[in-house]
PDB file of N, CA and C in Angstrom:
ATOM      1  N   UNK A   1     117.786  76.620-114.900  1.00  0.00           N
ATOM      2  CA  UNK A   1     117.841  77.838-114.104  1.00  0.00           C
ATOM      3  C   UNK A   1     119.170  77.881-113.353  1.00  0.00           C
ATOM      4  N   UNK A   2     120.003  79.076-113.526  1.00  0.00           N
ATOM      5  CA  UNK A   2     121.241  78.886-112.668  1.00  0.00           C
ATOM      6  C   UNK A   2     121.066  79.879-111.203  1.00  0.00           C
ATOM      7  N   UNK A   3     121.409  79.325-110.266  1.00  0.00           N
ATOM      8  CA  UNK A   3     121.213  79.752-109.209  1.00  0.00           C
ATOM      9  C   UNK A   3     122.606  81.161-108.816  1.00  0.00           C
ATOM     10  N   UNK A   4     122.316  81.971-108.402  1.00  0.00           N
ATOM     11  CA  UNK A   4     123.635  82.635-107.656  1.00  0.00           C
ATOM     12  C   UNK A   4     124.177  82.048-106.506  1.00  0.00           C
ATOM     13  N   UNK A   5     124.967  82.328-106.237  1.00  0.00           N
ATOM     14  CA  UNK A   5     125.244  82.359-105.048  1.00  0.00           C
ATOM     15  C   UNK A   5     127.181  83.347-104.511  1.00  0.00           C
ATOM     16  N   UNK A   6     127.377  83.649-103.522  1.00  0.00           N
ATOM     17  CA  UNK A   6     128.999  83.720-103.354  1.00  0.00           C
ATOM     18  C   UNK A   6     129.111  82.508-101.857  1.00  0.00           C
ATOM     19  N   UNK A   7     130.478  82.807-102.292  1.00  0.00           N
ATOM     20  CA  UNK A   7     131.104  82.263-101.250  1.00  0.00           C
ATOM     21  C   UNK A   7     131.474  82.549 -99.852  1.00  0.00           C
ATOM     22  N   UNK A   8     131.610  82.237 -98.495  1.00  0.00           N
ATOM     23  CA  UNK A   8     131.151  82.917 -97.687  1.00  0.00           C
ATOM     24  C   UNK A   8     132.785  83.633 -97.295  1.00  0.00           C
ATOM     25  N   UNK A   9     134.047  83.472 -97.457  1.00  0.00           N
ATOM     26  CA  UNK A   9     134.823  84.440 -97.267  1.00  0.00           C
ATOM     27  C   UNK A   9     134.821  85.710 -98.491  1.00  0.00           C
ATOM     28  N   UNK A  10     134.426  85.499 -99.342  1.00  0.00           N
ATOM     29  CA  UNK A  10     134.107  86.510-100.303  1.00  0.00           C
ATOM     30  C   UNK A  10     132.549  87.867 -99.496  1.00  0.00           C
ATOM     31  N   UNK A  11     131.880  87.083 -98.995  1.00  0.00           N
ATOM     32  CA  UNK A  11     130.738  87.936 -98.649  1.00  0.00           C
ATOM     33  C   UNK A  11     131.069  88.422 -97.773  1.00  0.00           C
ATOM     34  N   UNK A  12     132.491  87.723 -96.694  1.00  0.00           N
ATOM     35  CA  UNK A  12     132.846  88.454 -95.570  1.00  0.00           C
ATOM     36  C   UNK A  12     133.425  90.011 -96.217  1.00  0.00           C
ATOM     37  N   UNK A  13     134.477  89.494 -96.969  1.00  0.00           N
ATOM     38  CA  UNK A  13     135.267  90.884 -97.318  1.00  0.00           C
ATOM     39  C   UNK A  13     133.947  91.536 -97.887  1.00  0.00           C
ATOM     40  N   UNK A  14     133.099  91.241 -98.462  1.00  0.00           N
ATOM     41  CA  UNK A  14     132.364  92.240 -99.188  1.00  0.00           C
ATOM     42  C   UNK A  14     131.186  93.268 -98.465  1.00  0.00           C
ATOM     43  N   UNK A  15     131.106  92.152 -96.940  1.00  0.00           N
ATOM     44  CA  UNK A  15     130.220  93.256 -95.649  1.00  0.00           C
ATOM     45  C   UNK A  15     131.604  94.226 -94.500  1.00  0.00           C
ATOM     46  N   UNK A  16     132.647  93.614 -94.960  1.00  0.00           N
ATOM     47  CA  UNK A  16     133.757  94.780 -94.657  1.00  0.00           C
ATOM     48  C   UNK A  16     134.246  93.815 -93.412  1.00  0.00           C
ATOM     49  N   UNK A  17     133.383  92.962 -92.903  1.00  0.00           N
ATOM     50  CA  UNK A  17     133.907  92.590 -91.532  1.00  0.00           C
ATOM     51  C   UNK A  17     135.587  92.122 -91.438  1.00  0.00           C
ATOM     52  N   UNK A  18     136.047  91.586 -92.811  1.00  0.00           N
ATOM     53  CA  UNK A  18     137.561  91.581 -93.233  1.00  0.00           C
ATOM     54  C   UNK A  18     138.058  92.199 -93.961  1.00  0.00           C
ATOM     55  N   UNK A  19     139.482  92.588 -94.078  1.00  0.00           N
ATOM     56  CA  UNK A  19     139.811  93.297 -94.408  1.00  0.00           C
ATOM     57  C   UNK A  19     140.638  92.147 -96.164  1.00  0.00           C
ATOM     58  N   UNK A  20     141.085  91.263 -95.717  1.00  0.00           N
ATOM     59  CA  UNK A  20     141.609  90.309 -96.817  1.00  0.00           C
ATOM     60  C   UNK A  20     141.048  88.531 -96.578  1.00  0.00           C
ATOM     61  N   UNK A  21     140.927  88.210 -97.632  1.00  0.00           N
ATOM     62  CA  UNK A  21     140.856  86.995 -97.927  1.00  0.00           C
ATOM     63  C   UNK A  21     141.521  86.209 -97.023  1.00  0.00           C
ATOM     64  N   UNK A  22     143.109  86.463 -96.485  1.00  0.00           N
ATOM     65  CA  UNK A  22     143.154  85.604 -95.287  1.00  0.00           C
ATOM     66  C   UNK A  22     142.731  85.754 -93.924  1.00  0.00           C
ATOM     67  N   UNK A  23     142.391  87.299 -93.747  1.00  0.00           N
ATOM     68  CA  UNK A  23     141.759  87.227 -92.133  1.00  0.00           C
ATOM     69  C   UNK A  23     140.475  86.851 -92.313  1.00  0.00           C
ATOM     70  N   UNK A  24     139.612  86.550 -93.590  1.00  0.00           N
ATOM     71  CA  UNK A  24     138.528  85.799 -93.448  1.00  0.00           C
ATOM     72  C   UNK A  24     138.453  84.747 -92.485  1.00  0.00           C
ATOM     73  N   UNK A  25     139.323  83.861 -93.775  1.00  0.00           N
ATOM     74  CA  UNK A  25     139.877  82.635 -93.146  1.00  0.00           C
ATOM     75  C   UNK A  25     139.994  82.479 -92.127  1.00  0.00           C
ATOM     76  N   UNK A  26     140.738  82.948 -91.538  1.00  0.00           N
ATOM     77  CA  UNK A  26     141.208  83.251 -89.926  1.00  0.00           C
ATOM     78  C   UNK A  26     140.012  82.857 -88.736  1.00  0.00           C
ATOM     79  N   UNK A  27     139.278  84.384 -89.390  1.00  0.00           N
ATOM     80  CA  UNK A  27     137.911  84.281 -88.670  1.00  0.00           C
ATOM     81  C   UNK A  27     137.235  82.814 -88.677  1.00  0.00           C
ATOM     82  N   UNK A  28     136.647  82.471 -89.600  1.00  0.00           N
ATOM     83  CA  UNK A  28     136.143  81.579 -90.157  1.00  0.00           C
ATOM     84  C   UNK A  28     136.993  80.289 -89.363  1.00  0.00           C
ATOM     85  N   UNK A  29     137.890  80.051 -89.666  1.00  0.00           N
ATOM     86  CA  UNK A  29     138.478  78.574 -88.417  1.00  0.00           C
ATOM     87  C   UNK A  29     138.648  78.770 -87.004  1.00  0.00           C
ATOM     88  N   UNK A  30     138.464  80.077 -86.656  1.00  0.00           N
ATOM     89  CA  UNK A  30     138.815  80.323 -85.669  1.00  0.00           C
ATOM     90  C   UNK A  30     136.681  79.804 -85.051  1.00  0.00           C
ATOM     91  N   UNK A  31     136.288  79.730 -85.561  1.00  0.00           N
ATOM     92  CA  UNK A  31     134.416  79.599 -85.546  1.00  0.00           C
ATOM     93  C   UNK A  31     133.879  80.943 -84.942  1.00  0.00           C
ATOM     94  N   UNK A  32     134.174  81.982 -85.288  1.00  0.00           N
ATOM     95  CA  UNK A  32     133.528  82.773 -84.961  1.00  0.00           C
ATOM     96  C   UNK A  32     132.797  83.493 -86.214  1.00  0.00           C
ATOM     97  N   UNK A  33     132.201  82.715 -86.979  1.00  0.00           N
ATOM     98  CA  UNK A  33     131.403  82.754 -87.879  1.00  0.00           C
ATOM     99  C   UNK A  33     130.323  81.660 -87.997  1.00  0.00           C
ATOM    100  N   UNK A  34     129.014  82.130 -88.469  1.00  0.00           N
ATOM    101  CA  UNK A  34     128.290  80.899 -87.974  1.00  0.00           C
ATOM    102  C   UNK A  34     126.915  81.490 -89.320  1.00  0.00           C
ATOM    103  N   UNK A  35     126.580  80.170 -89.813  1.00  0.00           N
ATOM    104  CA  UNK A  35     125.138  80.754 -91.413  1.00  0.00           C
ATOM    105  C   UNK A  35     123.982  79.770 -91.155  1.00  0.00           C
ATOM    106  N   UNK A  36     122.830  80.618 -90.729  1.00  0.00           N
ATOM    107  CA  UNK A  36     121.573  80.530 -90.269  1.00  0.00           C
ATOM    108  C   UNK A  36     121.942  79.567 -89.292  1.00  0.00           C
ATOM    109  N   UNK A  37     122.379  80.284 -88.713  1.00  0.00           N
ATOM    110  CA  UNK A  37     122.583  79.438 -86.881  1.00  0.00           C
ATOM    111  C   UNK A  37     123.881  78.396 -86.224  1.00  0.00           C
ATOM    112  N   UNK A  38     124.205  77.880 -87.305  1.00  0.00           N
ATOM    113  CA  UNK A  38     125.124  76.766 -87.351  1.00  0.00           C
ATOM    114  C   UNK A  38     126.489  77.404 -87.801  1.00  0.00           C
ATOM    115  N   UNK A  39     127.373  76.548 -86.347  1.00  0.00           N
ATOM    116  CA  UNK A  39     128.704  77.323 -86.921  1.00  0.00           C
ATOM    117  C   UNK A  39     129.474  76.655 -88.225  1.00  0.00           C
ATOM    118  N   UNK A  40     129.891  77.771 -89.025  1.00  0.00           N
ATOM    119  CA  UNK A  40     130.494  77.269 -90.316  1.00  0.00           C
ATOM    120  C   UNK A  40     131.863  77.291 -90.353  1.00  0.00           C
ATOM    121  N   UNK A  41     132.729  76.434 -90.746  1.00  0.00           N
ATOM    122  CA  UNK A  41     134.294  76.285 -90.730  1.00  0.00           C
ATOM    123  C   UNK A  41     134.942  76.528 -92.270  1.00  0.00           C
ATOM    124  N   UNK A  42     133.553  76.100 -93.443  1.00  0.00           N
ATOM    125  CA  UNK A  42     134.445  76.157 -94.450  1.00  0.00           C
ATOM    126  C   UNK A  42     134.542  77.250 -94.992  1.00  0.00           C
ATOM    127  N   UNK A  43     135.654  78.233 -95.821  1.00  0.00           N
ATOM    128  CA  UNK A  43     135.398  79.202 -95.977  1.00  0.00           C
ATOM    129  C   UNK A  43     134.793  79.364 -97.586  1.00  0.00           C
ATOM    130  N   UNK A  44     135.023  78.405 -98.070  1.00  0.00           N
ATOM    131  CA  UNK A  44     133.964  78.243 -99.468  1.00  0.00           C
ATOM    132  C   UNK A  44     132.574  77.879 -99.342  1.00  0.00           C
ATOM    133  N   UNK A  45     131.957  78.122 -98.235  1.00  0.00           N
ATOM    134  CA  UNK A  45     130.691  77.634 -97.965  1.00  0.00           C
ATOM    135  C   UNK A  45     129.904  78.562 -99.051  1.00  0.00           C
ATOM    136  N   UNK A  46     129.192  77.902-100.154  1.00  0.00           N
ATOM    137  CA  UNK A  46     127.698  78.673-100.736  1.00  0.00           C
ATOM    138  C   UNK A  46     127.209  79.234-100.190  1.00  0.00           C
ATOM    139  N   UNK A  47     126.728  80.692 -99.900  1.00  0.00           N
ATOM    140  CA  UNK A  47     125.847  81.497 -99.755  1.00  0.00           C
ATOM    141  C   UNK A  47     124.749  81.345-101.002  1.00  0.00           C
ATOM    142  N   UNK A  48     123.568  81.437-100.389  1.00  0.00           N
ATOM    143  CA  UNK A  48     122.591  82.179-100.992  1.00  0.00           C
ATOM    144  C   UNK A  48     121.614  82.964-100.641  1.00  0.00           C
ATOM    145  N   UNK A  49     120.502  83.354-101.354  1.00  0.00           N
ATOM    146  CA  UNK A  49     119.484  84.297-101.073  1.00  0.00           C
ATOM    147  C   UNK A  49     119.124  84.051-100.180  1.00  0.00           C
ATOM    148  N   UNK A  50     118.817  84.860 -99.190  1.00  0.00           N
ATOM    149  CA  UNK A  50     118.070  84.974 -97.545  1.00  0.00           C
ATOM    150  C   UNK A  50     119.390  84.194 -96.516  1.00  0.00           C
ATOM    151  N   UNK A  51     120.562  83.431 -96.705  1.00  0.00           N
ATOM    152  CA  UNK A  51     121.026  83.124 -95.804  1.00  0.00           C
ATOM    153  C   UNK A  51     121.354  83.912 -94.614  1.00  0.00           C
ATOM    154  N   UNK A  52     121.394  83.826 -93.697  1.00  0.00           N
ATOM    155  CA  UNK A  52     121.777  84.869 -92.458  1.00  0.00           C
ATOM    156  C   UNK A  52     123.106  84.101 -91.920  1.00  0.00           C
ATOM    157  N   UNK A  53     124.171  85.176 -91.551  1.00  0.00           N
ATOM    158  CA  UNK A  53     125.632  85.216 -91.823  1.00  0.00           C
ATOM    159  C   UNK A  53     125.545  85.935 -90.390  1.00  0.00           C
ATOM    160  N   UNK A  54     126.340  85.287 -88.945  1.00  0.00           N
ATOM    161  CA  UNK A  54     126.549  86.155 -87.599  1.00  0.00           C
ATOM    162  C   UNK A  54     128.192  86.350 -87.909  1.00  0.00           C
ATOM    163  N   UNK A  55     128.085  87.243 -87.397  1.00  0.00           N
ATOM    164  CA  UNK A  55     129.802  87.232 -87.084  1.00  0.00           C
ATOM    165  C   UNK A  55     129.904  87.846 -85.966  1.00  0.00           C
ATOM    166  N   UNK A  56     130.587  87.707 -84.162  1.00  0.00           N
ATOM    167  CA  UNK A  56     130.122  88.185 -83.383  1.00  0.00           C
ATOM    168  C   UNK A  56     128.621  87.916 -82.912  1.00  0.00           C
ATOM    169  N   UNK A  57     128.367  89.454 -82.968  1.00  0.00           N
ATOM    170  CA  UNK A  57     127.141  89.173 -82.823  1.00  0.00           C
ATOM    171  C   UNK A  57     125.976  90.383 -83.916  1.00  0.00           C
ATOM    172  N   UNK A  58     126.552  90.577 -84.677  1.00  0.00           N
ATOM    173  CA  UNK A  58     126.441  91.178 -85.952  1.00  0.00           C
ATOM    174  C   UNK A  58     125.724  90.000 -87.173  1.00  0.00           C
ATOM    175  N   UNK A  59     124.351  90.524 -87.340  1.00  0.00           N
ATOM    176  CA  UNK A  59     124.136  89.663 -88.258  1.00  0.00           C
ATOM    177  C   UNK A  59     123.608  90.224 -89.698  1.00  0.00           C
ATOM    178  N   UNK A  60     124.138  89.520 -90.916  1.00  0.00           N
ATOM    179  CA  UNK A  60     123.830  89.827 -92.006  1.00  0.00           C
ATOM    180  C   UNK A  60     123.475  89.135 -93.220  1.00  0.00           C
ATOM    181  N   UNK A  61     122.019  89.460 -93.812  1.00  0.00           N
ATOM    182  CA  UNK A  61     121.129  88.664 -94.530  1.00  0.00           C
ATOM    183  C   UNK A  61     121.427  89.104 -95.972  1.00  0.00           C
ATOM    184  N   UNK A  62     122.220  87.808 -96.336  1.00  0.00           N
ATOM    185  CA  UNK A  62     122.388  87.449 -97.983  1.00  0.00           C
ATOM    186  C   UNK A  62     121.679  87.939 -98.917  1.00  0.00           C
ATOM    187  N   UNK A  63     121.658  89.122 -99.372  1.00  0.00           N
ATOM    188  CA  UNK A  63     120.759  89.812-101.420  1.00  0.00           C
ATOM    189  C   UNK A  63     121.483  89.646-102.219  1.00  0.00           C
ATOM    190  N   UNK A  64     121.174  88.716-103.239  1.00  0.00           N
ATOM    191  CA  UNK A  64     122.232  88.823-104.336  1.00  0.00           C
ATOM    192  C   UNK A  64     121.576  89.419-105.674  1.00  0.00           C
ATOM    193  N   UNK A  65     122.238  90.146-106.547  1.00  0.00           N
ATOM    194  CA  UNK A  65     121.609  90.957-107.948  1.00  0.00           C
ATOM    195  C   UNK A  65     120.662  89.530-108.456  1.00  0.00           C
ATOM    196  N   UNK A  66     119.451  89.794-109.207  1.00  0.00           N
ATOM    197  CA  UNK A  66     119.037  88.648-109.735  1.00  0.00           C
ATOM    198  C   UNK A  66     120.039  88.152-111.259  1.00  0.00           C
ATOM    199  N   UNK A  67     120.001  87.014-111.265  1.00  0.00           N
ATOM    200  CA  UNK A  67     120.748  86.657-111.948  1.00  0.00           C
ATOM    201  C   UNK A  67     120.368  87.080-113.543  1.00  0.00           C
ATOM    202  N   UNK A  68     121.427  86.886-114.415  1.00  0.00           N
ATOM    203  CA  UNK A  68     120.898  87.554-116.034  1.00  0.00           C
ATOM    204  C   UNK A  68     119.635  86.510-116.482  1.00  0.00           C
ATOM    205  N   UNK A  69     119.336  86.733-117.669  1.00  0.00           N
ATOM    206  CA  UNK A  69     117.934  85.976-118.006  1.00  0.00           C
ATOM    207  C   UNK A  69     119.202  84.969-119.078  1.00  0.00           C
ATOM    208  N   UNK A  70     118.753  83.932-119.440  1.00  0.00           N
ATOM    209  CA  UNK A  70     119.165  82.906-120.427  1.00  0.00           C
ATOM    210  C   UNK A  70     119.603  83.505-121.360  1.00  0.00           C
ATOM    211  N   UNK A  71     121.166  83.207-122.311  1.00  0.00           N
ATOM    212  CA  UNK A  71     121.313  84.112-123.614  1.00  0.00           C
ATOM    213  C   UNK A  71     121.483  85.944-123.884  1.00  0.00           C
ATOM    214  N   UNK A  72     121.311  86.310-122.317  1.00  0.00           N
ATOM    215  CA  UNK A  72     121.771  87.532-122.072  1.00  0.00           C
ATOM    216  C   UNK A  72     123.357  87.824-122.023  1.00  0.00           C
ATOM    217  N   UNK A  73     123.588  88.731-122.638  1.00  0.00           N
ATOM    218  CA  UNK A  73     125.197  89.499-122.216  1.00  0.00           C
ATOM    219  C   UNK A  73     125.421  90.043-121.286  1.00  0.00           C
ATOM    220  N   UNK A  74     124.404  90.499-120.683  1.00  0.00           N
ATOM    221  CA  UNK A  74     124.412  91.199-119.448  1.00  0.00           C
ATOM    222  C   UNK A  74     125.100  93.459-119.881  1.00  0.00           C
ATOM    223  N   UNK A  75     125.904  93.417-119.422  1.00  0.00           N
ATOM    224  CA  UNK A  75     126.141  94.744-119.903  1.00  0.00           C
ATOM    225  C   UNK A  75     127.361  94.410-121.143  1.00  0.00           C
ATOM    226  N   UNK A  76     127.948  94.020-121.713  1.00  0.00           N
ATOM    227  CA  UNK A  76     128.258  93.587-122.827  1.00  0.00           C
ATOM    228  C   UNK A  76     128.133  93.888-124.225  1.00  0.00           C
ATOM    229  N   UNK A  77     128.317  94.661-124.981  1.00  0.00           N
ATOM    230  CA  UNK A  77     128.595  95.515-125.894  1.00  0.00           C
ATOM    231  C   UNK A  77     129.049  94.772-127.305  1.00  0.00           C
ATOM    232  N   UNK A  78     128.006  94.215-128.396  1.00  0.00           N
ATOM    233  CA  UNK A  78     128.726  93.925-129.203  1.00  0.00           C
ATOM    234  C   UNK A  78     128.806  94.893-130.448  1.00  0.00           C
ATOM    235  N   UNK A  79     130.522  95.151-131.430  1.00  0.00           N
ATOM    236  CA  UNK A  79     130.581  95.754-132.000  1.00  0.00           C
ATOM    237  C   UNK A  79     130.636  94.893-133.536  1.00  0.00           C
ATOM    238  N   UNK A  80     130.092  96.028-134.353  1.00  0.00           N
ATOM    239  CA  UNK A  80     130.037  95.169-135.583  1.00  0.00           C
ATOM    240  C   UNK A  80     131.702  94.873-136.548  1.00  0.00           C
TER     241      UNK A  80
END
């Protein structure tokens, strides 16, 4: 079974709270980021399903698409 997950400066830019990959960062060493309670420094930290992500005092709970089934293409198109 493969698990999803992103990474947590990726999920930043992707809830908008940054604008680029380095003011993630930024944020993120600066510790004003913190996942299910505990402050986080790395910015490759695994996210997954249900994690809760503060920033401030703004908080936001990890959904990720379910992952493809085994041997799927996913949207992938083969031509003959």
């Amino acid at each position: 079974m493969i698990e999803g997950f992103i990474k947590l400066d990726q999920f930043l830019k992707l809830m908008q709270t940054s604008q680029s990959g380095g003011e993630a960062k930024m944020m993120i060493r600066s510790g004003l980021i913190s996942v299910n309670g505990e402050p986080e420094l790395r910015r490759g930290r695994k996210l997954y399903e249900g994690d809760v992500v503060a920033v401030d005092e703004q908080l936001f709970t990890v959904h990720l698409p379910p992952a493809p089934e085994a041997g799927s293409r996913g949207n992938l198109e083969t031509r003959p």
